[in-house]
N, C-alpha and C. Protein backbone atom coordinates (compact mmCIF):
# COMPACT_ATOMS: atom_id res chain seq x y z
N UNK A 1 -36.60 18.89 30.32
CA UNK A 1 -35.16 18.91 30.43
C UNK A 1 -34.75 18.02 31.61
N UNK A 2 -33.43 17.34 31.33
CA UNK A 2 -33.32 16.26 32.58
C UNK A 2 -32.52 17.14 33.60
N UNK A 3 -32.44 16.70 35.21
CA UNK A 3 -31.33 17.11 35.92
C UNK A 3 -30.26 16.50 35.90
N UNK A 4 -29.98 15.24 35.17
CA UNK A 4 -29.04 14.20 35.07
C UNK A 4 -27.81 15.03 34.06
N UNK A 5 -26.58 14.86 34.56
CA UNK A 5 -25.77 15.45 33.66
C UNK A 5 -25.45 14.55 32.53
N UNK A 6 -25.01 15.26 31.55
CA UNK A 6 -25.15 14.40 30.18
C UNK A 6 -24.11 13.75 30.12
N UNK A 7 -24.29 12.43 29.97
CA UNK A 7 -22.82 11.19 29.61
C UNK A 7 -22.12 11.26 28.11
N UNK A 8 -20.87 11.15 28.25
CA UNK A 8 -20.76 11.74 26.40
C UNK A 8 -20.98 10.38 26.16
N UNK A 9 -21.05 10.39 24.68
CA UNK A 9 -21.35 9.21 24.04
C UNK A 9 -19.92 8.65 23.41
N UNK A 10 -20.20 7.31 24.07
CA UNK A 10 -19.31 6.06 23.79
C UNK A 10 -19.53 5.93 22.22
N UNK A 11 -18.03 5.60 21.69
CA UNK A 11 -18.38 4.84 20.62
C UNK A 11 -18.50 3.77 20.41
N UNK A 12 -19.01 3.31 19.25
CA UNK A 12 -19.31 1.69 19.31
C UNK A 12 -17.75 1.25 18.88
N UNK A 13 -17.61 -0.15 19.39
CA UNK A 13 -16.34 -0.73 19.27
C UNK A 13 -16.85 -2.03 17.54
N UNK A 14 -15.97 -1.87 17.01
CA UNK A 14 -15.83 -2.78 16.09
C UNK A 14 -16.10 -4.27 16.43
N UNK A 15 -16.31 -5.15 17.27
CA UNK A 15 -17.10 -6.35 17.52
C UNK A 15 -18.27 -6.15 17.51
N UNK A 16 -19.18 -4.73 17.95
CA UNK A 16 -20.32 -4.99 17.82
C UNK A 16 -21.21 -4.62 16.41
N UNK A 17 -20.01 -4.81 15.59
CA UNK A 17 -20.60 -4.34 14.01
C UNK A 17 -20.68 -5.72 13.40
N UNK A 18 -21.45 -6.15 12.45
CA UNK A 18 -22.01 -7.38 11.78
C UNK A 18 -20.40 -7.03 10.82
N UNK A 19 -19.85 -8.52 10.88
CA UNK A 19 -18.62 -8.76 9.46
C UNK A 19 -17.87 -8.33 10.64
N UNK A 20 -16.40 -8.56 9.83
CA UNK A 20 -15.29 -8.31 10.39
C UNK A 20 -14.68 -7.03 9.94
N UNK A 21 -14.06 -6.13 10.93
CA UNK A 21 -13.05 -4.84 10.32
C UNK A 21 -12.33 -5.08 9.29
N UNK A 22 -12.16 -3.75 9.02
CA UNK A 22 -10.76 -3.50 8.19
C UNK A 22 -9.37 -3.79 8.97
N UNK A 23 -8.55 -4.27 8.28
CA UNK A 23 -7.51 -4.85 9.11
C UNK A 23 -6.55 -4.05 10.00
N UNK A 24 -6.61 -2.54 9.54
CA UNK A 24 -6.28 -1.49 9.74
C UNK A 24 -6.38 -1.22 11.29
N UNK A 25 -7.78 -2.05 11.88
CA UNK A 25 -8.85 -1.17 12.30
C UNK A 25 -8.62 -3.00 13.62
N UNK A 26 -8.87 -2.47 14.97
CA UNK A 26 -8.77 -3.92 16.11
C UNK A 26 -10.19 -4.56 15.79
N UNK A 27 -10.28 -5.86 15.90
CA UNK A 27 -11.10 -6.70 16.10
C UNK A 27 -11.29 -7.03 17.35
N UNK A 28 -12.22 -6.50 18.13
CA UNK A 28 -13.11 -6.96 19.40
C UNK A 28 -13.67 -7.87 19.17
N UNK A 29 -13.65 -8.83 20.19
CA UNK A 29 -14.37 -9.86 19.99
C UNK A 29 -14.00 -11.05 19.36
N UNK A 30 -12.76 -11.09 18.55
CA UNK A 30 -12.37 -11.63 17.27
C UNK A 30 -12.48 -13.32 17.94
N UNK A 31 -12.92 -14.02 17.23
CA UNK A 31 -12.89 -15.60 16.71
C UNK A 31 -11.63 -16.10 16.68
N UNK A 32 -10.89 -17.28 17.73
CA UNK A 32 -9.97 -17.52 17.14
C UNK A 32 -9.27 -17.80 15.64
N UNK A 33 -10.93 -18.33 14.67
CA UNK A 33 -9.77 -18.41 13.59
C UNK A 33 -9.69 -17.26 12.68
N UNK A 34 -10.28 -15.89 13.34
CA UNK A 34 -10.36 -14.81 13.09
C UNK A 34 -8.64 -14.27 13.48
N UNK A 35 -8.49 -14.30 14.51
CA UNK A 35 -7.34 -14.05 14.75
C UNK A 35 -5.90 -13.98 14.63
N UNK A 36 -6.19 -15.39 14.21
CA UNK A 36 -4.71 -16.18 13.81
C UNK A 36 -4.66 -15.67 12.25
N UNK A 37 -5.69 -15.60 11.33
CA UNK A 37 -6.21 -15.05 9.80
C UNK A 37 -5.29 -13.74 9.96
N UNK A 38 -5.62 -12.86 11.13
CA UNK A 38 -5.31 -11.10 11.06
C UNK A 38 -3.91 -11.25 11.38
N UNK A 39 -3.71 -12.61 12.00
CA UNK A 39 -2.19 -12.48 12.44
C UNK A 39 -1.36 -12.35 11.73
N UNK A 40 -1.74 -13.69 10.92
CA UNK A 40 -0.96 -14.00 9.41
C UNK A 40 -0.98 -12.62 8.34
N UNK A 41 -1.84 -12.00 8.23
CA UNK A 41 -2.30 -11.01 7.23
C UNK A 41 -2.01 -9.92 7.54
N UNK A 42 -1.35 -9.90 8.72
CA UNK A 42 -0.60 -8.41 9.36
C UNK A 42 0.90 -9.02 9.48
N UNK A 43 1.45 -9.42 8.96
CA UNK A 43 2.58 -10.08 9.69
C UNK A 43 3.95 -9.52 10.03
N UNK A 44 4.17 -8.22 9.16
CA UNK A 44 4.87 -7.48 9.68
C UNK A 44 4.44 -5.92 10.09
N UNK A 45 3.26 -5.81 10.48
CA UNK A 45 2.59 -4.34 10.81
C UNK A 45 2.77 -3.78 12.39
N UNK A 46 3.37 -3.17 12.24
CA UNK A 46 3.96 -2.50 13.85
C UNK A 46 2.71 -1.33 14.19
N UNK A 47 2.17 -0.96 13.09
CA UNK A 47 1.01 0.12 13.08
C UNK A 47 -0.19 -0.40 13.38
N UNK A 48 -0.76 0.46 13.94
CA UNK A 48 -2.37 0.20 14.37
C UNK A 48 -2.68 -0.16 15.63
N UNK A 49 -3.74 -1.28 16.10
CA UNK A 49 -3.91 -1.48 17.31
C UNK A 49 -4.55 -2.88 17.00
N UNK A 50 -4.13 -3.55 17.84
CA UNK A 50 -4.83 -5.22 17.94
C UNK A 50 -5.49 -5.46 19.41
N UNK A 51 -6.50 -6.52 19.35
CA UNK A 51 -7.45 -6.13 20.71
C UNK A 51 -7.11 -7.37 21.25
N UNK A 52 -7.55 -7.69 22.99
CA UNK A 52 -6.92 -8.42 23.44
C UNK A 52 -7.45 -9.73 23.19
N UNK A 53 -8.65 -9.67 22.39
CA UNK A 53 -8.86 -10.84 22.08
C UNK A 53 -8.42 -11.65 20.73
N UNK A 54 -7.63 -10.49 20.00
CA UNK A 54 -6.93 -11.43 18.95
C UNK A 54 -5.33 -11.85 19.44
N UNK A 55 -4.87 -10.70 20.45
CA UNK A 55 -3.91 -11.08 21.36
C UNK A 55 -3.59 -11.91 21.59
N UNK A 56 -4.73 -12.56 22.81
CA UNK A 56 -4.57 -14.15 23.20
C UNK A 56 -5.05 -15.33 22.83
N UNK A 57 -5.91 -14.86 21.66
CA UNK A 57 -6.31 -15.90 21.02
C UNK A 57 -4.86 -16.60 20.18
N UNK A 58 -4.28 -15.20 19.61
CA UNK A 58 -2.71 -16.42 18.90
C UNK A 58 -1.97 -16.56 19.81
N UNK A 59 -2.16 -16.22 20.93
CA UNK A 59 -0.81 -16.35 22.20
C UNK A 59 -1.12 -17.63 22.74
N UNK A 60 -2.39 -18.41 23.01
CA UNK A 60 -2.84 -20.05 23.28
C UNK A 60 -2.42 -20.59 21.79
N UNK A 61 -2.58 -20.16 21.08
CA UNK A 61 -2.71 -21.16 19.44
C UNK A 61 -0.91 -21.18 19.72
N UNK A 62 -0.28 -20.21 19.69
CA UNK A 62 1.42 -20.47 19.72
C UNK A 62 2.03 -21.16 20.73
N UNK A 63 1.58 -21.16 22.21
CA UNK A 63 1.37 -21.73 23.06
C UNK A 63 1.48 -23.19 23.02
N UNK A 64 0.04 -23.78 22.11
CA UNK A 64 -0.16 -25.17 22.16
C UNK A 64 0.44 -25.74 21.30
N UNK A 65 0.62 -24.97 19.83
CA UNK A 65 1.81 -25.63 18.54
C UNK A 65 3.17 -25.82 19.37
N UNK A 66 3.38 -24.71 20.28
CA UNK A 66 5.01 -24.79 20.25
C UNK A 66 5.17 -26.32 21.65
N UNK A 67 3.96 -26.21 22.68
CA UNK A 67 3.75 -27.09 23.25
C UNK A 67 4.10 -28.61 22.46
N UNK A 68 2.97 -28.95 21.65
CA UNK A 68 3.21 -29.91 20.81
C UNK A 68 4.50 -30.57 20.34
N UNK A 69 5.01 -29.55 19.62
CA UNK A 69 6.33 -29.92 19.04
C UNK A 69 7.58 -30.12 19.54
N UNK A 70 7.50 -29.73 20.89
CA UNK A 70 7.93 -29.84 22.05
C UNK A 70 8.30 -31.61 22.84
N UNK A 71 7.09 -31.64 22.84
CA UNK A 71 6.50 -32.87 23.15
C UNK A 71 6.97 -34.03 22.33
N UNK A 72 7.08 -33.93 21.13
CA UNK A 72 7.11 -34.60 20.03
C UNK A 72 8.43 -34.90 19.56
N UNK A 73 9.53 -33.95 20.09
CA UNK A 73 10.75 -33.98 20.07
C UNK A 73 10.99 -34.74 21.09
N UNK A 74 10.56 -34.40 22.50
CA UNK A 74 10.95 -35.20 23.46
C UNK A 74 10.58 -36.82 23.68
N UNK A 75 9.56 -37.39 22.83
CA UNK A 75 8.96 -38.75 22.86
C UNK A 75 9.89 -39.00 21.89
N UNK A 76 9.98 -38.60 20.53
CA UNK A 76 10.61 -39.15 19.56
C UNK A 76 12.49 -39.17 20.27
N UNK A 77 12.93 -38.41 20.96
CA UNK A 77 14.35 -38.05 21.25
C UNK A 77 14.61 -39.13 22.52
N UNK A 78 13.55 -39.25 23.07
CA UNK A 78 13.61 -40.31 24.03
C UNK A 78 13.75 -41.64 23.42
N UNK A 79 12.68 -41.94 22.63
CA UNK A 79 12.58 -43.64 21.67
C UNK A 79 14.19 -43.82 21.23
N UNK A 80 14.74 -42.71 20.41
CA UNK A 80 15.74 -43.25 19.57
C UNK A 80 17.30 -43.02 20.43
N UNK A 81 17.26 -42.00 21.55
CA UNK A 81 18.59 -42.01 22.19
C UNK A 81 19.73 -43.05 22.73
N UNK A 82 20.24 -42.56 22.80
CA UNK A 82 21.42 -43.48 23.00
C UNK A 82 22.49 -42.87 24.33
N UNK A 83 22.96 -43.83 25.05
CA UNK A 83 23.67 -43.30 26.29
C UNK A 83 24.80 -44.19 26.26
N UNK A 84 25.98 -43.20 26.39
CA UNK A 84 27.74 -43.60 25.92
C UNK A 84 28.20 -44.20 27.54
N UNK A 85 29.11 -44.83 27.16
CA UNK A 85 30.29 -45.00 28.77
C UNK A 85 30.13 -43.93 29.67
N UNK A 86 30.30 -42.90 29.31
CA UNK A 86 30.65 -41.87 29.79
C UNK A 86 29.22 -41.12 30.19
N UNK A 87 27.70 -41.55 29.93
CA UNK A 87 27.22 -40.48 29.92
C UNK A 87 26.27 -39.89 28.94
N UNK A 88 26.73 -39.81 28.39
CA UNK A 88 26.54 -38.14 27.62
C UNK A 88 25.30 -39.28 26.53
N UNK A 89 24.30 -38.25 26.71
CA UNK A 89 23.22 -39.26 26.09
C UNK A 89 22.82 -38.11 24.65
N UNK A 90 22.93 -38.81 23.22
CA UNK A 90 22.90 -38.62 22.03
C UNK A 90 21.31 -39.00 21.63
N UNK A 91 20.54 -37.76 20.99
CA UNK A 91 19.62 -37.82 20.71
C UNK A 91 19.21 -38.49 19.36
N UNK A 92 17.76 -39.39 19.31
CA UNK A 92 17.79 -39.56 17.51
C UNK A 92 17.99 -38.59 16.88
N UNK A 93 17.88 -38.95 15.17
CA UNK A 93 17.55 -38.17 14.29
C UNK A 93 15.97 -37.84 14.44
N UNK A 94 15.05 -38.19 14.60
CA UNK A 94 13.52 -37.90 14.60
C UNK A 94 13.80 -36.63 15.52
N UNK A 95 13.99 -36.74 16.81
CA UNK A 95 14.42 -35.57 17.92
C UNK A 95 14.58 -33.90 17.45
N UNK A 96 15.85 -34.45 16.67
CA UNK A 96 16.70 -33.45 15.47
C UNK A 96 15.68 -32.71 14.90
N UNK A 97 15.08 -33.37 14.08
CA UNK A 97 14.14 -33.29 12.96
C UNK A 97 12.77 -31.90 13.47
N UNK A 98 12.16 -32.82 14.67
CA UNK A 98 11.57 -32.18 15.44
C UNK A 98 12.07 -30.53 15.84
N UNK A 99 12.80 -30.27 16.47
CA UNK A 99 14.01 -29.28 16.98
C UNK A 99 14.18 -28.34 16.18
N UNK A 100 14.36 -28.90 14.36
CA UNK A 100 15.02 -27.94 13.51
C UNK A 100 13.33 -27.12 13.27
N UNK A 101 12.17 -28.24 13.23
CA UNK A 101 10.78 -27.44 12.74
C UNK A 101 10.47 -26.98 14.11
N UNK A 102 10.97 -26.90 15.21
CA UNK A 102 10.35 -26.40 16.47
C UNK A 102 11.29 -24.86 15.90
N UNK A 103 12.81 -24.84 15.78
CA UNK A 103 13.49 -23.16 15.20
C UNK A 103 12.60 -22.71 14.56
N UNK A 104 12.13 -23.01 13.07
CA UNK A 104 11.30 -22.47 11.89
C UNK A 104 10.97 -22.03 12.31
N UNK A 105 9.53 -22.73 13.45
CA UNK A 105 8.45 -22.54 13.98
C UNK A 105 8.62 -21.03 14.67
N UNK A 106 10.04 -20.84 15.23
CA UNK A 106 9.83 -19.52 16.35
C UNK A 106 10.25 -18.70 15.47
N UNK A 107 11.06 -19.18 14.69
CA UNK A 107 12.03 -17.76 13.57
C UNK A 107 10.79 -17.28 12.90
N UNK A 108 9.77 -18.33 11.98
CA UNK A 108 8.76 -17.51 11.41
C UNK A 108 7.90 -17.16 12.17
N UNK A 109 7.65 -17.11 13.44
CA UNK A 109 6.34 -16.15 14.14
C UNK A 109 6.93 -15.32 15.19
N UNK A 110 8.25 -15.09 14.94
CA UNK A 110 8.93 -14.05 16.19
C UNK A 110 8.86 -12.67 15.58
N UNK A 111 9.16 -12.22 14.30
CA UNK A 111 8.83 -10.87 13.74
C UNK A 111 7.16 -10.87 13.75
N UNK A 112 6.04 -11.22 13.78
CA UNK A 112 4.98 -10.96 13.86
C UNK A 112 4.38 -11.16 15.22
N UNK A 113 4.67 -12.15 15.94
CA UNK A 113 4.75 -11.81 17.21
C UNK A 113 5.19 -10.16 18.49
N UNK A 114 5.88 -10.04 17.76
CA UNK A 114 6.62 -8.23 18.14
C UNK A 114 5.25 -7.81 17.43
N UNK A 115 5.14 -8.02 16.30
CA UNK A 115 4.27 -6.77 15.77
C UNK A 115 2.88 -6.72 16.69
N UNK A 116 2.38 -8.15 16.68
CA UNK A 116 1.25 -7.81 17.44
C UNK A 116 1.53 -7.33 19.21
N UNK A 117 2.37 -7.84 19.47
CA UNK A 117 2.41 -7.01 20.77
C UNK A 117 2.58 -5.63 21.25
N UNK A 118 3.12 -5.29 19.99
CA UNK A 118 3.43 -3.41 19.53
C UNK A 118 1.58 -3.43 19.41
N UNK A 119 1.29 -3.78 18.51
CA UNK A 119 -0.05 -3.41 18.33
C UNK A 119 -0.98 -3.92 19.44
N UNK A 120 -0.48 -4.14 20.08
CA UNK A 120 -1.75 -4.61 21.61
C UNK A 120 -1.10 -3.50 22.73
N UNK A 121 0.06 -3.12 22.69
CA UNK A 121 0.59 -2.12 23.47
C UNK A 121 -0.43 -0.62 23.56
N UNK A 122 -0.54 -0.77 21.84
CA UNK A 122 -0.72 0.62 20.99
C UNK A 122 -2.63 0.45 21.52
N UNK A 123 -3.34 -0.68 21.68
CA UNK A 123 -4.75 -0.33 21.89
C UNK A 123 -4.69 0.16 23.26
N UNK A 124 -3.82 -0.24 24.29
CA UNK A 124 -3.82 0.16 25.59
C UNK A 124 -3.34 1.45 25.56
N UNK A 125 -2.83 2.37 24.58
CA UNK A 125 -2.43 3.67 24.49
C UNK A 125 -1.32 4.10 25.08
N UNK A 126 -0.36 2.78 25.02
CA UNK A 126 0.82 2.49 25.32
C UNK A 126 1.99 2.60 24.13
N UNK A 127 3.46 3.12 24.23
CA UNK A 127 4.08 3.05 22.85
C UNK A 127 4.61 1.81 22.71
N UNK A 128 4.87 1.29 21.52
CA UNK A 128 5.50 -0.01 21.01
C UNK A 128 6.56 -0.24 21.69
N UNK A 129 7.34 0.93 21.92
CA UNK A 129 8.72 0.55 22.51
C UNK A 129 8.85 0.16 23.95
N UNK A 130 7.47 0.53 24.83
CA UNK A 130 7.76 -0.63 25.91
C UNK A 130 7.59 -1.91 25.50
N UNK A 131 7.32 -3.03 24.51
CA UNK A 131 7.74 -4.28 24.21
C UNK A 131 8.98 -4.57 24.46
N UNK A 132 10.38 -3.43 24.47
CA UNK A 132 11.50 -3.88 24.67
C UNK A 132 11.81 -4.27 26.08
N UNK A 133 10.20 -4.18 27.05
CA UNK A 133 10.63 -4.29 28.82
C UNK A 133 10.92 -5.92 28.37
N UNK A 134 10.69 -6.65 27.53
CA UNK A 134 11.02 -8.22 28.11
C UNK A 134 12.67 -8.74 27.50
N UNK A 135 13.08 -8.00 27.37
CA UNK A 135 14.67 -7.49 27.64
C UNK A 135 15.15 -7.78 29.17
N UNK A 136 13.98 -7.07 30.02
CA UNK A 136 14.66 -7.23 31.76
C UNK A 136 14.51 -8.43 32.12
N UNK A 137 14.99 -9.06 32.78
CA UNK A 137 14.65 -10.19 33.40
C UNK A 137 13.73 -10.51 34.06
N UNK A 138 12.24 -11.46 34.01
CA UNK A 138 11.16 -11.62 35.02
C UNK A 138 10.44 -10.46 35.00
N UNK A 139 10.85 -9.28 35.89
CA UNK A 139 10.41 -8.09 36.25
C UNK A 139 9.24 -7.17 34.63
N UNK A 140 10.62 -7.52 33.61
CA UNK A 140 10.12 -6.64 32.02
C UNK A 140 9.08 -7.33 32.14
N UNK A 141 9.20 -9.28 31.52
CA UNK A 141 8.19 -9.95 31.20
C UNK A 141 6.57 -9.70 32.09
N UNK A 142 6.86 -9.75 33.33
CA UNK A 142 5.67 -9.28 34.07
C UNK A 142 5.16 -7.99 33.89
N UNK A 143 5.95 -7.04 33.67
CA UNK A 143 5.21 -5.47 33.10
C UNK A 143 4.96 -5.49 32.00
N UNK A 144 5.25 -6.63 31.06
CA UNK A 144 4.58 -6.30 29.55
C UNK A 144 3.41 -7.43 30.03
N UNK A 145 3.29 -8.31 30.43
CA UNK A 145 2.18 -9.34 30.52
C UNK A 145 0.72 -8.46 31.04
N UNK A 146 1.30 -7.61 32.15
CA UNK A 146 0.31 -6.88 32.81
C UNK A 146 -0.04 -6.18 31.66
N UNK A 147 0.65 -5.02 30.90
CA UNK A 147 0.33 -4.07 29.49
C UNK A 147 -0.93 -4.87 29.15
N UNK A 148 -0.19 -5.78 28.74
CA UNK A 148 -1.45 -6.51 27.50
C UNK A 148 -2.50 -6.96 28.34
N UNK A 149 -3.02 -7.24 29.63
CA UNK A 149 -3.92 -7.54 29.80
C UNK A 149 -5.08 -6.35 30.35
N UNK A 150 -4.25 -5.26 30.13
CA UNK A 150 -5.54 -3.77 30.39
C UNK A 150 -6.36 -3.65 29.87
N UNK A 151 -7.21 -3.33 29.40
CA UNK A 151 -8.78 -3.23 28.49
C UNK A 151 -8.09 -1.91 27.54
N UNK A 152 -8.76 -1.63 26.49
CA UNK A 152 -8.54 -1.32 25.41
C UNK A 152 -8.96 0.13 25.78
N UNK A 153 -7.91 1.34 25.23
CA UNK A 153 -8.33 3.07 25.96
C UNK A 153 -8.52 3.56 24.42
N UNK A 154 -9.35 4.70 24.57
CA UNK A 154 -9.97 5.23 23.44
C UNK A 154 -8.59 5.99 22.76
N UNK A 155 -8.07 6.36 23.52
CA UNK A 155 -6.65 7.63 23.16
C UNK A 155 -5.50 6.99 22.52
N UNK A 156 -6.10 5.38 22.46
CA UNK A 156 -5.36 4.64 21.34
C UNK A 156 -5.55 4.68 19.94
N UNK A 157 -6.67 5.34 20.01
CA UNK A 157 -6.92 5.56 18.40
C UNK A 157 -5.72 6.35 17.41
N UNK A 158 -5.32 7.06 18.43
CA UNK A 158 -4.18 7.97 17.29
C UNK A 158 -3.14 6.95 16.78
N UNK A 159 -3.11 5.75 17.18
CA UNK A 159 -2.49 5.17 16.27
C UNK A 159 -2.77 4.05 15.42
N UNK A 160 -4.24 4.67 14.97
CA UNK A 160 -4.42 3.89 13.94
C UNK A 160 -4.47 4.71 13.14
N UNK A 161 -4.27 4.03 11.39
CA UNK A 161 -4.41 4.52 10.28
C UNK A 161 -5.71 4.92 9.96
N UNK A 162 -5.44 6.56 9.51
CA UNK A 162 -6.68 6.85 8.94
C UNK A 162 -7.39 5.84 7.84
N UNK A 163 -8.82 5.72 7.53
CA UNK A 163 -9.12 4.83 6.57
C UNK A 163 -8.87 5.57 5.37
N UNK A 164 -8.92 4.35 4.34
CA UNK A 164 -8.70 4.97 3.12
C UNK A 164 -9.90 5.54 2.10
N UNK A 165 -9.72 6.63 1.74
CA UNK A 165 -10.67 7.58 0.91
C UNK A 165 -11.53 6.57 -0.13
């Protein structure tokens, strides 16, 4: 018999299983193009829990697209502008163009964006509805930035979906 008191037993986390989870279910470990896949394929799921590595894996990928297009507006808006008597400097059409797919770009990944941050809230065993701290000014954004970068608590499990029978 040992004198060592007994450690309960950890469970294993879903990265260290061969294949990828059920979608239901966080991906540790996840592959960026693992990530961006669960992103898309969850796209409006407020339920469950997402891990911080599929987190920031689409938070650089959104990052560098929105970077890009960014960029691309501003070279192209620069080439074709035009500056009046007065001033007031008129952007090309390319600029435009750029601008209207830079909106798309945020309108289609701003409802799934929420979701995964609800669901990265939810692995830290946090509720969804602090996502609404980036409402405050500076202060919110820095208390949800901190949220998401805590390591993943077991007592987050209650909000995942039971699996299916």
């Amino acid at each position: 018999m040992s004198t060592y008191p007994q450690q309960p037993q950890q469970t294993e986390q879903y990265g260290a299983q061969t294949g990828e989870p059920p979608l239901w279910a966080p991906y540790y470990g996840a592959p960026i193009g693992a990530a961006v896949k669960r992103f898309f394929k969850k796209y409006a799921d407020f339920s469950g829990r997402a891990s911080r590595s599929e987190y920031w894996w689409w938070t650089l990928v959104s990052a560098i697209v929105t970077t890009i297009l960014n960029t691309l507006a501003t070279v192209v808006g620069s080439a074709g502008a035009t500056v009046s008597d007065s001033g007031v400097v008129t952007l090309g059409g390319g600029a435009i163009a750029f601008y209207v797919i830079l909106g798309i770009w945020g309108l289609a990944t701003l409802v799934p964006s929420l979701a995964l941050l609800v669901r990265r809230l939810h692995d830290g065993n946090f509720t969804g509805w602090l996502a609404l701290l980036v409402l405050v000014p500076f202060l919110g954004v820095l208390a949800v930035f901190v949220l998401s970068l805590l390591p993943s608590n077991p007592a987050g499990q209650r909000f995942d979906k039971p699996a299916a029978a």
